[in-house]
Protein backbone atom coordinates (compact mmCIF):
# COMPACT_ATOMS: atom_id res chain seq x y z
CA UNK A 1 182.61 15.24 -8.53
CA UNK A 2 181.84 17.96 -10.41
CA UNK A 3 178.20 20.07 -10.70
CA UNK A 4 177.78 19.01 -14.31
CA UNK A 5 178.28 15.19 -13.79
CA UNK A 6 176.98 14.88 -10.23
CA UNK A 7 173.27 13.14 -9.79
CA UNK A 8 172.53 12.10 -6.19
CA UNK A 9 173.91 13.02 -3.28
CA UNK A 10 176.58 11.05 -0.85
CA UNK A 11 175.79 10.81 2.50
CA UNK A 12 178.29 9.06 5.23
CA UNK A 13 177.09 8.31 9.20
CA UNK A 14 180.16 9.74 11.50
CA UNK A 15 179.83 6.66 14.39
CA UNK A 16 182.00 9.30 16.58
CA UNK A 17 181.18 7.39 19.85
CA UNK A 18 178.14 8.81 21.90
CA UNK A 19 177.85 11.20 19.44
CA UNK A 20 179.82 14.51 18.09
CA UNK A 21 178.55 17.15 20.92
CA UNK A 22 180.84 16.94 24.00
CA UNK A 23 178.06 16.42 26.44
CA UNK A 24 176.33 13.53 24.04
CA UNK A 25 176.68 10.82 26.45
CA UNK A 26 174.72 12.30 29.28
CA UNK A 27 171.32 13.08 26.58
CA UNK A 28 168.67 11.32 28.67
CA UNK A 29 166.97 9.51 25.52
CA UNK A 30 170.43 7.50 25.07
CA UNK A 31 172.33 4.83 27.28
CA UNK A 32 175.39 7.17 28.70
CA UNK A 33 177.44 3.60 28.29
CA UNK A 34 176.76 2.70 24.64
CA UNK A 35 179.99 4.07 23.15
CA UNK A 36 181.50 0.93 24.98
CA UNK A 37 178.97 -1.81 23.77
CA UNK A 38 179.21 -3.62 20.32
CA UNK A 39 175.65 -3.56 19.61
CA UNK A 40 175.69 0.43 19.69
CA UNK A 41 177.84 0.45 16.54
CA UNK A 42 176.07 -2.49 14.87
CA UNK A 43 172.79 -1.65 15.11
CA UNK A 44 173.54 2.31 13.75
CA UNK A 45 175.09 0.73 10.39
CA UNK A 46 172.05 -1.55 10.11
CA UNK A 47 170.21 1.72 10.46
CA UNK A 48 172.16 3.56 7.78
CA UNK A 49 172.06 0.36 5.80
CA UNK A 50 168.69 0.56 5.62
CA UNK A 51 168.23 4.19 4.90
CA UNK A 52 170.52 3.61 1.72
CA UNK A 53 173.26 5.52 3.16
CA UNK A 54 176.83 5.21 1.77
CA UNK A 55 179.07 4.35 4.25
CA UNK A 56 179.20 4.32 7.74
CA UNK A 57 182.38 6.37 8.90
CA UNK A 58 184.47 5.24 12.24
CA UNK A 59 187.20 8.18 13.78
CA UNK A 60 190.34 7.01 15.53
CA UNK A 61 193.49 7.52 17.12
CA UNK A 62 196.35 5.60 18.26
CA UNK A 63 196.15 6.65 22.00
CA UNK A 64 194.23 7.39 24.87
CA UNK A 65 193.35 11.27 25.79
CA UNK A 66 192.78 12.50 29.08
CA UNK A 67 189.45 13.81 27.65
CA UNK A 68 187.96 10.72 29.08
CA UNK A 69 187.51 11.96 32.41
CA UNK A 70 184.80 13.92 30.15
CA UNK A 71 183.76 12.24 27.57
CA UNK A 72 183.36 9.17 25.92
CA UNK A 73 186.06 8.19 24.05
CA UNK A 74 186.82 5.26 20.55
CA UNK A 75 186.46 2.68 22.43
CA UNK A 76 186.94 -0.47 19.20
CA UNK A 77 189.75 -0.80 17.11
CA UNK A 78 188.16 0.10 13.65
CA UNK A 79 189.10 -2.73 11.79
CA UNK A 80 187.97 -5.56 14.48
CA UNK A 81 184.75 -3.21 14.51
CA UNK A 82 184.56 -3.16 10.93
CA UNK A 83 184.91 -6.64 10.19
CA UNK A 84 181.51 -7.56 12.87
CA UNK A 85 179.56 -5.16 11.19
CA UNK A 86 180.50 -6.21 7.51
CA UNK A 87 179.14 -9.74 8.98
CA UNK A 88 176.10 -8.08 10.04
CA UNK A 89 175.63 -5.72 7.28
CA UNK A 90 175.53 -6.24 3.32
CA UNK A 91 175.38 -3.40 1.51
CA UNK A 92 176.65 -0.25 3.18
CA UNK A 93 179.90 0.97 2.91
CA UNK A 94 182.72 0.78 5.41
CA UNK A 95 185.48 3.33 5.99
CA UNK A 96 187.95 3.25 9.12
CA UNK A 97 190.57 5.60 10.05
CA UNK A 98 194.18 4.73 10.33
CA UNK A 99 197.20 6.43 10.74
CA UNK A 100 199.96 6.89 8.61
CA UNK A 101 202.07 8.40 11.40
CA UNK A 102 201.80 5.23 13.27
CA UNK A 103 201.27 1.87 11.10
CA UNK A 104 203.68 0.27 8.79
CA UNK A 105 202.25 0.37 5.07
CA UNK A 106 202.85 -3.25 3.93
CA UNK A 107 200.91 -4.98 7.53
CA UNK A 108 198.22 -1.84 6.71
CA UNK A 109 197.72 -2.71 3.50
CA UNK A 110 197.12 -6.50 3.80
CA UNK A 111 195.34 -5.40 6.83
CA UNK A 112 193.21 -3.19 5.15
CA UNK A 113 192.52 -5.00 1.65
CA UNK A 114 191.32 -8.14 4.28
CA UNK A 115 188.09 -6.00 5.44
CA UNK A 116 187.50 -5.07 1.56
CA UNK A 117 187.73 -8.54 0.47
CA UNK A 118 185.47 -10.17 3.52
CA UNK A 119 183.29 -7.23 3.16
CA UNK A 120 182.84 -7.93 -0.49
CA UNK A 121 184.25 -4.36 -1.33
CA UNK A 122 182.78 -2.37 1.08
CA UNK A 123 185.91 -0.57 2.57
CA UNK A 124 187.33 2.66 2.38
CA UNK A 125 190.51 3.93 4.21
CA UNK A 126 190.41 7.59 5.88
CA UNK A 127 194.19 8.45 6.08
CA UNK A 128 195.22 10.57 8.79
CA UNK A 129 198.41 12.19 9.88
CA UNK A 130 198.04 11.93 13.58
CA UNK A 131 198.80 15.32 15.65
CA UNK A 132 199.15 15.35 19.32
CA UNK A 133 201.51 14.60 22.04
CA UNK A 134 199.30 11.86 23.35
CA UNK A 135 199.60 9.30 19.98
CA UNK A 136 203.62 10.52 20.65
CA UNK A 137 204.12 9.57 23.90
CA UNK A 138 202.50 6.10 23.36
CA UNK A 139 204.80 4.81 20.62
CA UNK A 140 207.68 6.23 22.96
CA UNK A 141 208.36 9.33 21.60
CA UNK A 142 209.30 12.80 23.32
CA UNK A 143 207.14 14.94 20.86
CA UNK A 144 205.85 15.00 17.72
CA UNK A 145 206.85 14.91 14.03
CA UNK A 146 206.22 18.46 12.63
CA UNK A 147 203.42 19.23 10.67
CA UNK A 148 205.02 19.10 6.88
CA UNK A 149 207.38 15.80 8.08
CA UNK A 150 203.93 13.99 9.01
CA UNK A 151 202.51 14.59 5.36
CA UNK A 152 205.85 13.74 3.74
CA UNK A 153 205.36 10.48 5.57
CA UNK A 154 201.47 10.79 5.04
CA UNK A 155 202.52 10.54 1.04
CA UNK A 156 204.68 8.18 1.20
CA UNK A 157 202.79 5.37 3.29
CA UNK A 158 200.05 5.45 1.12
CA UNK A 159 202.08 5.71 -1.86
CA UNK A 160 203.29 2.32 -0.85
CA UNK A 161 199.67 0.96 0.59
CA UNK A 162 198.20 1.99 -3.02
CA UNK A 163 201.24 -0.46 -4.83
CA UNK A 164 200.79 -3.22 -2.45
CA UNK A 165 196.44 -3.17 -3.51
CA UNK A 166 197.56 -2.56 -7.31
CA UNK A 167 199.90 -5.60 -7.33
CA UNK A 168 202.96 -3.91 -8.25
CA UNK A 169 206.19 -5.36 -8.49
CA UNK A 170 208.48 -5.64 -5.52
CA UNK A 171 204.98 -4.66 -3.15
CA UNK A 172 203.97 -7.18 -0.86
CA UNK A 173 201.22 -9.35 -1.97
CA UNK A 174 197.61 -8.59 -0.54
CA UNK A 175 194.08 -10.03 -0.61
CA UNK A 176 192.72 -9.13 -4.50
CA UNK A 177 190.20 -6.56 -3.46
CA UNK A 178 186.17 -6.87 -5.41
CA UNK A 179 186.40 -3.38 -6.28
CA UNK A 180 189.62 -3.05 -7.72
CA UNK A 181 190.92 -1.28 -4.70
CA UNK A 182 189.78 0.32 -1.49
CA UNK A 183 188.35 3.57 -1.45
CA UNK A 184 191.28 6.39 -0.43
CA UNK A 185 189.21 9.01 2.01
CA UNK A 186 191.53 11.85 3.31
CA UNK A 187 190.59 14.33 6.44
CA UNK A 188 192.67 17.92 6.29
CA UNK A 189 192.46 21.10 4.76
CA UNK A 190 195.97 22.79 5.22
CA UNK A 191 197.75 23.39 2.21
CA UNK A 192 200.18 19.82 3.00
CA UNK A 193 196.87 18.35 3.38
CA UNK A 194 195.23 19.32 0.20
CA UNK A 195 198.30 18.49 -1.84
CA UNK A 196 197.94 14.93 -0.20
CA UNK A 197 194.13 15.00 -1.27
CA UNK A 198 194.89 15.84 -5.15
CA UNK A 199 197.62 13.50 -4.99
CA UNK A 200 195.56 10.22 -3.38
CA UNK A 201 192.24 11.10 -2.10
CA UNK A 202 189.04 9.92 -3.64
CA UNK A 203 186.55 11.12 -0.78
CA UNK A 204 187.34 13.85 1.23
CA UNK A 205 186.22 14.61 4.66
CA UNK A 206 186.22 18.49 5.14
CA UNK A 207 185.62 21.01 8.11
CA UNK A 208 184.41 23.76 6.30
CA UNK A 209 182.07 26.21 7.89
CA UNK A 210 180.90 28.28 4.67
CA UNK A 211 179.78 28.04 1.64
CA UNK A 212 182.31 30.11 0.74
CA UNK A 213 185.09 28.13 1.80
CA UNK A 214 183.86 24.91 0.36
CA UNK A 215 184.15 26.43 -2.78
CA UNK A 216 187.60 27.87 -2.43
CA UNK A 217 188.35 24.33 -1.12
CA UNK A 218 187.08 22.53 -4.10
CA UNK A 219 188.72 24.66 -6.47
CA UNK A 220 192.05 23.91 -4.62
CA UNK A 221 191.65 20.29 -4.39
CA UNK A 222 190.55 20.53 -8.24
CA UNK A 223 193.71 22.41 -9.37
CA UNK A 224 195.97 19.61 -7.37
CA UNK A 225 193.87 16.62 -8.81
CA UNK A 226 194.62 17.93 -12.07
CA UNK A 227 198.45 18.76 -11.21
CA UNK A 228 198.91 14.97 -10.14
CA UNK A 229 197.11 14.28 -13.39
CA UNK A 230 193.80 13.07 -12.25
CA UNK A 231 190.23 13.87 -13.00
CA UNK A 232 188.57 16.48 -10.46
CA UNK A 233 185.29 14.51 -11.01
CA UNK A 234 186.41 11.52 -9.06
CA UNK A 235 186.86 13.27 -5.76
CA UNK A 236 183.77 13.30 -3.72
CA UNK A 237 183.59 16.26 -1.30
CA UNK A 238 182.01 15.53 1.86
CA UNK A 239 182.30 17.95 4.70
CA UNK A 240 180.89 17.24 8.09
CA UNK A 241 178.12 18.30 9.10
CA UNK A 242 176.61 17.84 12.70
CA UNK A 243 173.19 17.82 12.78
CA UNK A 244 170.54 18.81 15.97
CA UNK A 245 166.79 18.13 14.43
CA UNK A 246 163.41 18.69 15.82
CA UNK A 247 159.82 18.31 14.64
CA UNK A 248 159.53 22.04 15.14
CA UNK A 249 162.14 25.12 14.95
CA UNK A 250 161.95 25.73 18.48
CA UNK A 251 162.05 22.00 19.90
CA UNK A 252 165.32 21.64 17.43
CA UNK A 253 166.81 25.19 18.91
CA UNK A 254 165.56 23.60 22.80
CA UNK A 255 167.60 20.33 21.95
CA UNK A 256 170.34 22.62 21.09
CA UNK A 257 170.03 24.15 24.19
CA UNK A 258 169.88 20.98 26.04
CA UNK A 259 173.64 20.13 24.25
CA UNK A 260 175.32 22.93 25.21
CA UNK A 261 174.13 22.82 29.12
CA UNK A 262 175.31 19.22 28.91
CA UNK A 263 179.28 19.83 27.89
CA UNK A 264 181.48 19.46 30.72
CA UNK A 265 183.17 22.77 30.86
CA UNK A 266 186.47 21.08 31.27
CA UNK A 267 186.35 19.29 28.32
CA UNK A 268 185.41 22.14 26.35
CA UNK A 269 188.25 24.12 27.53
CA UNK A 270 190.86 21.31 26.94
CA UNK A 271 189.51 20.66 23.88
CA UNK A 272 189.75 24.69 22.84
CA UNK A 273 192.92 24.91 24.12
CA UNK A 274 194.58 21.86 22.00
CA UNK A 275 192.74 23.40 18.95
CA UNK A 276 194.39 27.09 19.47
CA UNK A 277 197.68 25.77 20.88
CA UNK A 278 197.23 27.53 24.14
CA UNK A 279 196.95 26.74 27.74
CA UNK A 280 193.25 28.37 28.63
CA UNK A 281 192.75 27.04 31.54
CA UNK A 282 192.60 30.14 33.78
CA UNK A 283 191.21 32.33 31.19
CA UNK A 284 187.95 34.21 31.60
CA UNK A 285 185.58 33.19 29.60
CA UNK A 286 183.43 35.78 29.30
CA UNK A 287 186.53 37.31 27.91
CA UNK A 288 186.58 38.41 24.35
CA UNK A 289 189.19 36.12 22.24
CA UNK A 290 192.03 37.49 21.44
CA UNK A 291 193.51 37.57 17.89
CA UNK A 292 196.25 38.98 18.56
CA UNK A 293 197.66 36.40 20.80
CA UNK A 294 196.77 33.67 18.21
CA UNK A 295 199.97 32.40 15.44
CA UNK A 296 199.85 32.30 12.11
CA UNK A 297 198.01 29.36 10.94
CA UNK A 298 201.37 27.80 9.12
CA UNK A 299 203.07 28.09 12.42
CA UNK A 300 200.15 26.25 14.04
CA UNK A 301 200.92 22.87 15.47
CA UNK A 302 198.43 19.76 15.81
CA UNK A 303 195.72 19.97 13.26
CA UNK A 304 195.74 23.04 11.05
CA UNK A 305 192.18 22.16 9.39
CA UNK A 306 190.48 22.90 12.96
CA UNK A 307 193.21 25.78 13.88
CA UNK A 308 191.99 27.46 10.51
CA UNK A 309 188.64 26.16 11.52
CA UNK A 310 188.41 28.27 14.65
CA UNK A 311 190.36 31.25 13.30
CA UNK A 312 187.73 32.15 11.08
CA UNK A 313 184.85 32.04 13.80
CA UNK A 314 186.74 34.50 15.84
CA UNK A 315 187.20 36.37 13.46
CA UNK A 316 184.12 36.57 11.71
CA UNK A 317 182.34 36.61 14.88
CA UNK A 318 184.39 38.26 17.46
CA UNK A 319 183.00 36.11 20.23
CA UNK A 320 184.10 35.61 23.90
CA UNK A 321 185.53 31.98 25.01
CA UNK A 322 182.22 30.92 26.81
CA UNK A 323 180.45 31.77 23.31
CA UNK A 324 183.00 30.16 21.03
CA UNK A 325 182.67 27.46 22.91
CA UNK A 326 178.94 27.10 22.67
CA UNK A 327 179.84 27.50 18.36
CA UNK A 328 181.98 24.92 18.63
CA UNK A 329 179.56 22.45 20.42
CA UNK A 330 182.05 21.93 23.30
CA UNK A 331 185.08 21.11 20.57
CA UNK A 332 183.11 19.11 18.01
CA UNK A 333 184.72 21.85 15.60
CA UNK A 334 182.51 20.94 12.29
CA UNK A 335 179.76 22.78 11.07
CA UNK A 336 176.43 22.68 13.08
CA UNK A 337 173.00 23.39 11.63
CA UNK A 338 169.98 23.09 14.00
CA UNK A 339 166.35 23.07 13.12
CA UNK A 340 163.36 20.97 11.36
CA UNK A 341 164.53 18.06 8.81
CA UNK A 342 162.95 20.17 5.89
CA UNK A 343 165.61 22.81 7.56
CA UNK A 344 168.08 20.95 7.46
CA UNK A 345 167.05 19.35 4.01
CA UNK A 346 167.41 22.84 2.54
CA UNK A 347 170.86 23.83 3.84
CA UNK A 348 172.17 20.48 2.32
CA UNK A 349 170.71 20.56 -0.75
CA UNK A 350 172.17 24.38 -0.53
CA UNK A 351 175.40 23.49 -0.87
CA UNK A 352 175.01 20.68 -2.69
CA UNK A 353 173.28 22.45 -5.96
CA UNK A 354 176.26 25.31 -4.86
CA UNK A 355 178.85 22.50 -6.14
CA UNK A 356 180.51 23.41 -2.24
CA UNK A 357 179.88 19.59 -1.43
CA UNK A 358 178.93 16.31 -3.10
CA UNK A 359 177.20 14.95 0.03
CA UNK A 360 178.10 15.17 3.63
CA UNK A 361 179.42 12.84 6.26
CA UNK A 362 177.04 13.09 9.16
CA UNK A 363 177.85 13.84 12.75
CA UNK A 364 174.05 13.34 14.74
CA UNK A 365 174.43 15.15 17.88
CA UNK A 366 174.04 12.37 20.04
CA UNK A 367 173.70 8.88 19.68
CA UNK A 368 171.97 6.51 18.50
CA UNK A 369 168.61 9.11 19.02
CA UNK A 370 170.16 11.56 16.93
CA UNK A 371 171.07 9.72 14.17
CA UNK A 372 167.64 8.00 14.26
CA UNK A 373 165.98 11.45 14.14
CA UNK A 374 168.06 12.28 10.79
CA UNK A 375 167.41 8.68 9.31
CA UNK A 376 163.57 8.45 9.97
CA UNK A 377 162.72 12.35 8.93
CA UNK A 378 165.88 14.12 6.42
CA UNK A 379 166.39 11.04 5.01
CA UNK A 380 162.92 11.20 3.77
CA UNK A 381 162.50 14.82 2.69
CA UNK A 382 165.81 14.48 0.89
CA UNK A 383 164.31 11.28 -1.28
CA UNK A 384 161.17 12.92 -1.82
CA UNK A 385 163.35 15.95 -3.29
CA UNK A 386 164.95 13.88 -6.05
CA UNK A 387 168.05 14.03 -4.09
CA UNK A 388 168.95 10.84 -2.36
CA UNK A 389 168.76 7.35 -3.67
CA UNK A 390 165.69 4.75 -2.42
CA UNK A 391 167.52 1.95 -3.34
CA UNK A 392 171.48 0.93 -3.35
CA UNK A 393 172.65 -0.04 -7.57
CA UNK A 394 175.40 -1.98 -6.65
CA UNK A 395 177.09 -3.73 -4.01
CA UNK A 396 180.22 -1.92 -3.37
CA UNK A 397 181.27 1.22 -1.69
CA UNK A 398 183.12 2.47 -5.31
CA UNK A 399 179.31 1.81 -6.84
CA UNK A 400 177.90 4.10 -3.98
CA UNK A 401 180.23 6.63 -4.56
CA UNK A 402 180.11 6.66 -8.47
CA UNK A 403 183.62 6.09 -8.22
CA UNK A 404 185.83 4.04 -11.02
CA UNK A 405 187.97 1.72 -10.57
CA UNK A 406 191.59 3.19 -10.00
CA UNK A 407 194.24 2.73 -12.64
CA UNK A 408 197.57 1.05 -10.75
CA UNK A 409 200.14 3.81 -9.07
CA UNK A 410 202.05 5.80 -11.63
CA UNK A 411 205.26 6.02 -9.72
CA UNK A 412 207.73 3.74 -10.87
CA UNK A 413 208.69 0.66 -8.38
CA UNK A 414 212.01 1.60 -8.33
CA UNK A 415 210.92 5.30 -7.46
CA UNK A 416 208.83 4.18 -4.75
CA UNK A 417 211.70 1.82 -3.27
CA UNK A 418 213.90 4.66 -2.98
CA UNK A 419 211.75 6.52 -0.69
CA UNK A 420 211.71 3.24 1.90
């Protein structure tokens, strides 16, 4: 949404597991098996239900990594998840990711409009093209599709999710949804993947790591929005942003400390190496990172939004592996800001008067302490700022998000069958 129009701010919980920092599950404060018990997710949206968030936010992919020799890993099927906590929750919003790589649009749609209509139009969908050999080899594939190929098909499956919720003709009929439609959230900052967000998204779910980029970002998503013939103003920005908060500056920067000891070095390096599309593990690390021996970022495979994402720390900072790796939080690859919650108050509202964001989707460092650290103390500051709402105004995740309801698709039926 634009600066002019804008009036509160939008803020998301990431439920990425144990939390976003590599190491997460082995902070003492927290139960190193919660990512694999229900009540861990359940009681976090009752959490950000009653702090007034927006949504709660759930990452996934269709396939086990071998990070979990590391790390905890998704360990629900969003939608199953989604649907216990809409039963336990009645007001926040509810967004799961799902592939577009991997599911067939008309059993995703129904699917998907049956958690908005149980929920009583609390859903959002975060569409994701899914990179990596992994998601591949488990539908039986040798490799995968190339980068442009999966947003081609990224288009086109939600092209055809967005009939079936609109009731077009010759779409298969779905569950009517309470807020006209499910929310569209989109994840990706390549130039396929900002085409994709003019064209469809409504929320988008950024990696940005300065204000400077955010900007450039908006503008770009802005100029597409407007290209597909859309209003700029209903697309809510939301980058990530992981937070690491302490009642003091130096008990925030000790935490911080305390996360970076706690990464298994393995997973850091797999997780480095995936991102940059090269096999580190015999580098040194206390060897300075080479850009010369890095591609192009349109020749990148996997995810070009974290490729870019990395690129830019090396080069604005030069750093060796070992302290890229620190930056990056042992692969959590979004945005980190450490320190006091009127710290961390200040960068958000930062960017948020900047127009670089309209609210962020949070990653706590660890969970469920961290998350409870940012509920019980930014939450607060950010109220008593003018900045966050003290009370929900509606019921559904569209009245959160100061979203309208969605006209019907604009592509013709018989357009749309041709491309299936």
């Amino acid at each position: 949404m634009s600066p002019s129009t804008r009036r509160e701010l939008h803020i998301n919980v990431n439920i990425l597991n144990a939390g976003v920092f590599g190491g997460s599950w082995r902070v003492p404060e927290n139960d190193p098996l919660s990512a694999y018990q229900l009540e861990h997710y359940v009681e976090i949206a009752k959490k950000a239900e009653a702090a007034k968030l927006d949504a709660i936010f759930l990452a996934d992919g269709p396939g086990l990594e071998p990070d979990l020799a590391h790390r905890s890993g998704n360990s629900f099927e969003p939608s199953v998840l989604l649907g216990r906590i809409a039963a336990e929750t009645d007001r926040i919003g509810l967004i799961g990711t799902f592939s577009s790589s991997y599911n067939d649009a008309d059993e995703l749609a129904a699917r998907l409009a049956s958690i908005d209509a149980l929920s009583g139009g609390r859903f959002g969908w975060n569409v994701v093209t899914t990179a990596g050999s992994a998601a591949a080899a488990n539908f039986g594939r040798d490799g995968e599709p190339d980068h442009t190929a999966r947003y081609t098909r990224a288009s086109d499956v939600t092209a055809r999710v967005i009939a079936a919720w609109a009731g077009q003709e010759g779409a298969p009929a779905v569950a009517p949804s309470p807020q006209g439609r499910p929310v569209l959230v989109q994840a990706g900052a390549s130039k396929d993947g900002t085409r994709l967000a003019g064209e469809h998204a409504e929320v988008i779910f950024t990696a940005a790591q300065t204000l400077d980029e955010a900007l450039a970002f908006r503008r770009a998503v802005d100029e597409h929005a407007i290209g597909f013939g859309r209003r700029p103003e209903h697309v809510a920005i939301l980058p990530g942003l992981s937070t690491v908060v302490g009642s003091t500056e130096a008990e925030a920067q000790e935490r911080r400390e305390l996360l970076a000891e706690l990464v298994p070095e393995p997973y850091a390096v797999n997780r480095l190496s995936a991102q940059l599309g090269l096999d580190l593990s015999g580098v040194d690390l206390d060897e300075t990172v080479p850009l010369d021996a890095l591609p192009a970022p349109e020749s990148a495979g996997g995810s070009q939004t974290f490729y870019r994402l990395v690129l830019g720390i090396i080069e604005r900072e030069r750093p060796t592996y070992r302290r890229l790796l620190r930056t990056l939080g042992g692969g959590a690859g979004h945005r980190i800001v450490v320190g006091t919650p009127e710290q961390i108050a200040d960068d958000i509202e930062r960017w948020f008067r900047a127009g670089a964001a309209d609210g962020f989707n949070v990653m706590p460092d660890a969970l469920p302490s961290g998350f409870d650290h940012f509920a019980e103390q930014v939450i607060p500051e950010l109220q008593r700022r003018g900045l966050f709402r003290t009370e929900y105004t509606g019921s559904t995740l569209r009245d959160h998000l100061g979203l309208p309801v969605q006209a019907p698709l604009r592509r013709s039926t018989a357009a749309l069958a041709a491309t299936w």
